[in-house]
C-alpha atoms as a PDB file:
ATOM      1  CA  UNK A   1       0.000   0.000   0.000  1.00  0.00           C
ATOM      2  CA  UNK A   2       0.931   3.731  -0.614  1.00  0.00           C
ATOM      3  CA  UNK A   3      -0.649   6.718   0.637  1.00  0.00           C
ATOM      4  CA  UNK A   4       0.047  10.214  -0.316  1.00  0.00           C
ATOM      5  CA  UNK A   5      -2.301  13.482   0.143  1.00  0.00           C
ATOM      6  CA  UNK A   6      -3.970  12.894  -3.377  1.00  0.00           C
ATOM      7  CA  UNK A   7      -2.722   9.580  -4.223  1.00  0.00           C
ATOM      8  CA  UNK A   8      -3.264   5.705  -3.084  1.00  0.00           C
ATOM      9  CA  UNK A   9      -2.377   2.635  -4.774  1.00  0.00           C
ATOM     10  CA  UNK A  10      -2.759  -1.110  -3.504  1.00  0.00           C
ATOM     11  CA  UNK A  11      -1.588  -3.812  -4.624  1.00  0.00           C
ATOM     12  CA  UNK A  12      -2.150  -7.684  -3.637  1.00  0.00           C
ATOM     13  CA  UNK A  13      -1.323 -11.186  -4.857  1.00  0.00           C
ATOM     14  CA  UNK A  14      -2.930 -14.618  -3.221  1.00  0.00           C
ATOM     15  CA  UNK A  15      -2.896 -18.072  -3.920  1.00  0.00           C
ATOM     16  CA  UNK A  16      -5.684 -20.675  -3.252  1.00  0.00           C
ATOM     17  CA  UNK A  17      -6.113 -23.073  -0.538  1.00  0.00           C
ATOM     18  CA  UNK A  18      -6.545 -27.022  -1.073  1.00  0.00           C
ATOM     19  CA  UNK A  19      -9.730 -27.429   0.879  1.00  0.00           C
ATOM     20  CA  UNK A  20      -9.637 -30.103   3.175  1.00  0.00           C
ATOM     21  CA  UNK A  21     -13.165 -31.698   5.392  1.00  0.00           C
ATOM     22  CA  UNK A  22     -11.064 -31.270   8.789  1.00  0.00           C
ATOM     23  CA  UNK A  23     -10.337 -28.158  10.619  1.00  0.00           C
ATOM     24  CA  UNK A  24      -7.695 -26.266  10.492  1.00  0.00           C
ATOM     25  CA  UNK A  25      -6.348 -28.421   7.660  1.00  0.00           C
ATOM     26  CA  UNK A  26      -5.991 -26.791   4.062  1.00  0.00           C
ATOM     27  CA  UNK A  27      -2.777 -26.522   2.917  1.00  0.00           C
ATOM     28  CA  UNK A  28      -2.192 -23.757   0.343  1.00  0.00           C
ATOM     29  CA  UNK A  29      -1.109 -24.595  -3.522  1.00  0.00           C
ATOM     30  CA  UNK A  30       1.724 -22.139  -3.674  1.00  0.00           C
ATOM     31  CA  UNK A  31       0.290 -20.821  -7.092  1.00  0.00           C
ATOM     32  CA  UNK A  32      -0.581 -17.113  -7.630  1.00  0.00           C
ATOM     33  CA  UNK A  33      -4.395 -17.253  -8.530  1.00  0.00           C
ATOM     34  CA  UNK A  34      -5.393 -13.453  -8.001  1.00  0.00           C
ATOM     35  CA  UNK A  35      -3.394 -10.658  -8.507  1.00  0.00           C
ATOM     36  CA  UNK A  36      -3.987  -6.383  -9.247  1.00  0.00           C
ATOM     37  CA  UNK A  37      -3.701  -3.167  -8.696  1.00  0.00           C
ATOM     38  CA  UNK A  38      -5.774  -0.384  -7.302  1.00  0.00           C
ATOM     39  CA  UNK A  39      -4.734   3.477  -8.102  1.00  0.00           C
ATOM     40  CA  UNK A  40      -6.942   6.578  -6.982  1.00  0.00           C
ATOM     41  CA  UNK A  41      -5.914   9.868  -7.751  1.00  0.00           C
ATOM     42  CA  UNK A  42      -8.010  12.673  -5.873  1.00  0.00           C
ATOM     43  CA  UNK A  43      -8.146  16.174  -8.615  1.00  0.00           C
ATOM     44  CA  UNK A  44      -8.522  18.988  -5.962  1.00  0.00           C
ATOM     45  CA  UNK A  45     -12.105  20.915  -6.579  1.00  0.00           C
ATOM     46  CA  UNK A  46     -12.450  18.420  -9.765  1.00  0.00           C
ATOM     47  CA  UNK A  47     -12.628  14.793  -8.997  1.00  0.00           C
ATOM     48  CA  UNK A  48     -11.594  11.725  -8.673  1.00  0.00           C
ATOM     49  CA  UNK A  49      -9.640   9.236 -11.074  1.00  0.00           C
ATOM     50  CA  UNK A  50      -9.314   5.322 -10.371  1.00  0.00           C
ATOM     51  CA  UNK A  51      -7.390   2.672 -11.870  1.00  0.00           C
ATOM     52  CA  UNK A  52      -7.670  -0.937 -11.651  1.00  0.00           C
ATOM     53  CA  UNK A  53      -5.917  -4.229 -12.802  1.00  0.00           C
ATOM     54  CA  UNK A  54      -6.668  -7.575 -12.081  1.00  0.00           C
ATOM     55  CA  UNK A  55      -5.701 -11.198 -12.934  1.00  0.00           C
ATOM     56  CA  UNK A  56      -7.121 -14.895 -12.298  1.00  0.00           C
ATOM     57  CA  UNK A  57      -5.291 -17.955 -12.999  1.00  0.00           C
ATOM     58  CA  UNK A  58      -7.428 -20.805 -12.537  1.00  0.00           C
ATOM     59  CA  UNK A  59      -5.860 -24.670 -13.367  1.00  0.00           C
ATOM     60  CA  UNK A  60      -8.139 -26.908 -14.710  1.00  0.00           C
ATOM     61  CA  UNK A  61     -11.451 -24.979 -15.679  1.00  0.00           C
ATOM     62  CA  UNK A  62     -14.299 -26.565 -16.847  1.00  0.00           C
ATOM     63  CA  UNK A  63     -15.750 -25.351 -20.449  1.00  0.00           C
ATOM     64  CA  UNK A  64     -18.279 -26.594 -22.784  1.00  0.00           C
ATOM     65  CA  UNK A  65     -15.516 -28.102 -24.883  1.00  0.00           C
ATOM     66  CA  UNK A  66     -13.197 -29.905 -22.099  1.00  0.00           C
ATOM     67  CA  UNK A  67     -10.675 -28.659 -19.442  1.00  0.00           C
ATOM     68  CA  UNK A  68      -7.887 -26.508 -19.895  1.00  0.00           C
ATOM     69  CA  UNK A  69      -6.155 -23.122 -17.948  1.00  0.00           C
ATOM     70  CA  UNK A  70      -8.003 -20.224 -17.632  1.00  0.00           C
ATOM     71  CA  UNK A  71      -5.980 -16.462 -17.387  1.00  0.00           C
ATOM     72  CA  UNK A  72      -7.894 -13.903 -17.241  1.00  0.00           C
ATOM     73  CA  UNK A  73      -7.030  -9.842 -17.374  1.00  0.00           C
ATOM     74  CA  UNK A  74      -9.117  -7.236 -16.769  1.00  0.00           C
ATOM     75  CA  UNK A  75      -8.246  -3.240 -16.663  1.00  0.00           C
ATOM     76  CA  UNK A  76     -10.355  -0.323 -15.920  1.00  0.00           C
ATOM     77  CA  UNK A  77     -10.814   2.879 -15.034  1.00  0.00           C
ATOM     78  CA  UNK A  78     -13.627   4.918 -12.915  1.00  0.00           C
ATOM     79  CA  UNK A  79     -14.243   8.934 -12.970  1.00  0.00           C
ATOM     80  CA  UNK A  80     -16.098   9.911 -10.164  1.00  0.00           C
ATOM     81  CA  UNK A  81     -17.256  13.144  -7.582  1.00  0.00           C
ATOM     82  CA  UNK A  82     -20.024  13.439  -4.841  1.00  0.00           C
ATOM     83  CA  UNK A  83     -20.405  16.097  -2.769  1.00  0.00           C
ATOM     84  CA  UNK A  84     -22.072  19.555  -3.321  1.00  0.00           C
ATOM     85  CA  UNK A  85     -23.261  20.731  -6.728  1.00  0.00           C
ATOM     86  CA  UNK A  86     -23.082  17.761  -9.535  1.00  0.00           C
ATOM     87  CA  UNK A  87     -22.697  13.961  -8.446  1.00  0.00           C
ATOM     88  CA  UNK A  88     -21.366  11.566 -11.590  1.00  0.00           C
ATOM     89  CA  UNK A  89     -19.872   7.666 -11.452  1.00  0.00           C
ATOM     90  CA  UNK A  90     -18.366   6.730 -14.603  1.00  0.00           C
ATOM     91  CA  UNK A  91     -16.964   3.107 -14.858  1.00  0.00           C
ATOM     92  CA  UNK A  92     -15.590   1.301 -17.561  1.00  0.00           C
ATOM     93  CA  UNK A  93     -13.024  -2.309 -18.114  1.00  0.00           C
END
């Protein structure tokens, strides 16, 4: 995470568990399955801007045609104020 007067950004990366009927037991698969970016830049009297990545690996996904890997990537970006005079949320990835 970073955090300056009119700028954050996060960032995180996690891996999936092996899910197991006991407690306490799953044991993770040392893959990275999720991964992005979050960036929000605050415009003084203007607005805001936001920007976005994010990834998904998933092993073995089921389709209509068989089994196979699955990456996905998605980017996007949001323009956005509330407060006095005009509201607006515009999103798009």
């Amino acid at each position: 995470m970073y955090a300056s007067k009119n700028l954050t950004v996060d960032a995180f990366a996690m891996e999936a568990d092996s899910v197991h009927t006991g407690v306490f037991d799953n044991h993770g698969t040392k893959e990275l399955n999720l991964w992005g970016t979050y960036a929000s830049l605050a415009v003084p009297l203007l607005q805001h801007i936001d920007l976005y990545y994010i990834g998904i690996r998933r092993d073995n996904s089921p389709f209509e045609e068989g089994v196979e890997n699955e990456y996905r990537h998605t980017m996007g970006g949001r323009i956005w104020r509330a407060g006095n005079g005009v509201n607006y949320d515009i999103e798009g990835d």
